[in-house]
Protein backbone atom coordinates (compact mmCIF):
# COMPACT_ATOMS: atom_id res chain seq x y z
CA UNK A 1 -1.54 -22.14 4.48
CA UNK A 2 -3.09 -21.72 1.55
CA UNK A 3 -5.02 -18.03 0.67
CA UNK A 4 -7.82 -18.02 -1.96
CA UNK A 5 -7.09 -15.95 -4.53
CA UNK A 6 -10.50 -14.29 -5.10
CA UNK A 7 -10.25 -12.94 -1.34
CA UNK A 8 -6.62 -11.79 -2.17
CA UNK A 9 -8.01 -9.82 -5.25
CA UNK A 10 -10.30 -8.05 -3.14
CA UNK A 11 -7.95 -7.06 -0.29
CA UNK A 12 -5.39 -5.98 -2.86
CA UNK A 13 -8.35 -3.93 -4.29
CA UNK A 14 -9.03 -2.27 -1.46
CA UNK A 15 -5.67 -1.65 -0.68
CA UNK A 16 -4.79 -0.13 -3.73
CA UNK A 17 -7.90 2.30 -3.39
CA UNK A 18 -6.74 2.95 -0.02
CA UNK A 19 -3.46 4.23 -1.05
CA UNK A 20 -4.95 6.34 -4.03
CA UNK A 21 -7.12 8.10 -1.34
CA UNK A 22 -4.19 8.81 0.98
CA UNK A 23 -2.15 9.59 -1.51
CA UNK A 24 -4.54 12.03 -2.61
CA UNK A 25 -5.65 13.78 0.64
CA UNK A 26 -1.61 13.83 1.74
CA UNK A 27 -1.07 16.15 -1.28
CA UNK A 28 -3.73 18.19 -0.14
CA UNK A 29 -2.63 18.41 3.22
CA UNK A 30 1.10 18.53 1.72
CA UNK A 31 0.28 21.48 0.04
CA UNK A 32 -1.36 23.36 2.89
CA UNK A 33 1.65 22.46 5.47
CA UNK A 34 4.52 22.88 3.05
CA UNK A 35 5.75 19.07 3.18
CA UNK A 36 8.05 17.79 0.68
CA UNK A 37 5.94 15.53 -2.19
CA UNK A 38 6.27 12.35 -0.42
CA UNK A 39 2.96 11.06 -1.55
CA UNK A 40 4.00 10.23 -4.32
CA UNK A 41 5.81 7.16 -3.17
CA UNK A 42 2.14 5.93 -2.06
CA UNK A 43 1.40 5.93 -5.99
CA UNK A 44 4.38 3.82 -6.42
CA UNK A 45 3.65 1.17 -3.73
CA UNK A 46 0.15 1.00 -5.59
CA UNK A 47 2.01 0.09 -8.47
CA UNK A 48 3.74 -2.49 -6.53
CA UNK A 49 0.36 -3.99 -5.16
CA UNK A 50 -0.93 -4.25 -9.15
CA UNK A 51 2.48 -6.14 -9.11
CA UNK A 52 2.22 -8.33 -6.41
CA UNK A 53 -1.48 -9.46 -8.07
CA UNK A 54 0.24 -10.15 -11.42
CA UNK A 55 2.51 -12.13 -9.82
CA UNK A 56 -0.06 -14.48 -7.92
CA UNK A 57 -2.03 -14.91 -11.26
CA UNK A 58 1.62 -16.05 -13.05
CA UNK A 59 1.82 -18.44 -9.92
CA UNK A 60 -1.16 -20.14 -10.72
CA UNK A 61 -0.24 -20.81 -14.08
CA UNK A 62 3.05 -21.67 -13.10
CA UNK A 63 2.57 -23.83 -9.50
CA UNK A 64 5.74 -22.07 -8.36
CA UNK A 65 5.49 -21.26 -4.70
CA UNK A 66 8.50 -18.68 -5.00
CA UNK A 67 6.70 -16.47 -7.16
CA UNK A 68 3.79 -16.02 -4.50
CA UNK A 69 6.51 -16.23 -1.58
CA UNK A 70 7.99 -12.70 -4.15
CA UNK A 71 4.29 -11.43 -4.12
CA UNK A 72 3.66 -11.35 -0.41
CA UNK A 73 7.24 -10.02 0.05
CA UNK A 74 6.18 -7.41 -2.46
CA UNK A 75 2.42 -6.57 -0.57
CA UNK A 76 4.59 -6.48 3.14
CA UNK A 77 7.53 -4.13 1.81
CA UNK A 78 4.62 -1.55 0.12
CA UNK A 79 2.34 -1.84 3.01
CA UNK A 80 5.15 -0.65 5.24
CA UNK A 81 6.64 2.41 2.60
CA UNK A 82 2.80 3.24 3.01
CA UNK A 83 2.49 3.46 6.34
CA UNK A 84 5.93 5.46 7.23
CA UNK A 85 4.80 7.80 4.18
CA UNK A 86 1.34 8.32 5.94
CA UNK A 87 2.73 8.88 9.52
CA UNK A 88 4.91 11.72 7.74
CA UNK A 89 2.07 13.67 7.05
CA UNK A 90 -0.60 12.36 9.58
CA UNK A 91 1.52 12.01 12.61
CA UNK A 92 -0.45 15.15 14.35
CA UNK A 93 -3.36 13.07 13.98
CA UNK A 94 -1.97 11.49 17.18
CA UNK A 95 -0.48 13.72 18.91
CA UNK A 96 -4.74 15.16 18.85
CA UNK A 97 -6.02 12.54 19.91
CA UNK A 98 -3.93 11.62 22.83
CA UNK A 99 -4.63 15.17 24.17
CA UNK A 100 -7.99 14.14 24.70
């Protein structure tokens, strides 16, 4: 399967914005609920998205299908730190909306 890079870009874009916002609102809401500074880890897995999109451009250069097979590995791993970091402080979220 082979993913164009241009759409890549974009989703990595967005992604990285994504986590910037969160990251963002969870120290808000970190501060007002007393919550360790976990979001701070999202920063860090935006890092590691900037990363992973280095690493595609090298492959490209390079032709070396380990290199993207490292960048995808990196994209999974961060989306998945991102999502247990935003379930620490937006887990109430569903514990509201199943009341309902």
């Amino acid at each position: 399967m082979v993913i164009n890079p241009q759409t890549l870009f974009f989703f990595d874009f967005s992604l990285v914005m994504l986590m910037v916002i969160l990251s963002y609102l969870s120290k808000r809401l970190g501060e007002a609920l007393k919550i360790k500074p976990y979001y701070r880890i999202l920063y860090l897995t935006s890092a590691t998205i900037v990363l992973a999109a280095a690493l595609d451009i090298i492959a490209e250069t390079v032709q070396n299908s380990t290199i993207s097979l490292i960048s995808i590995t990196l994209r999974f791993a961060s989306s998945a730190i991102a999502f247990l970091i935003c379930l620490i402080y937006w887990k109430w979220l569903f514990a509201e909306f199943l009341k309902n």
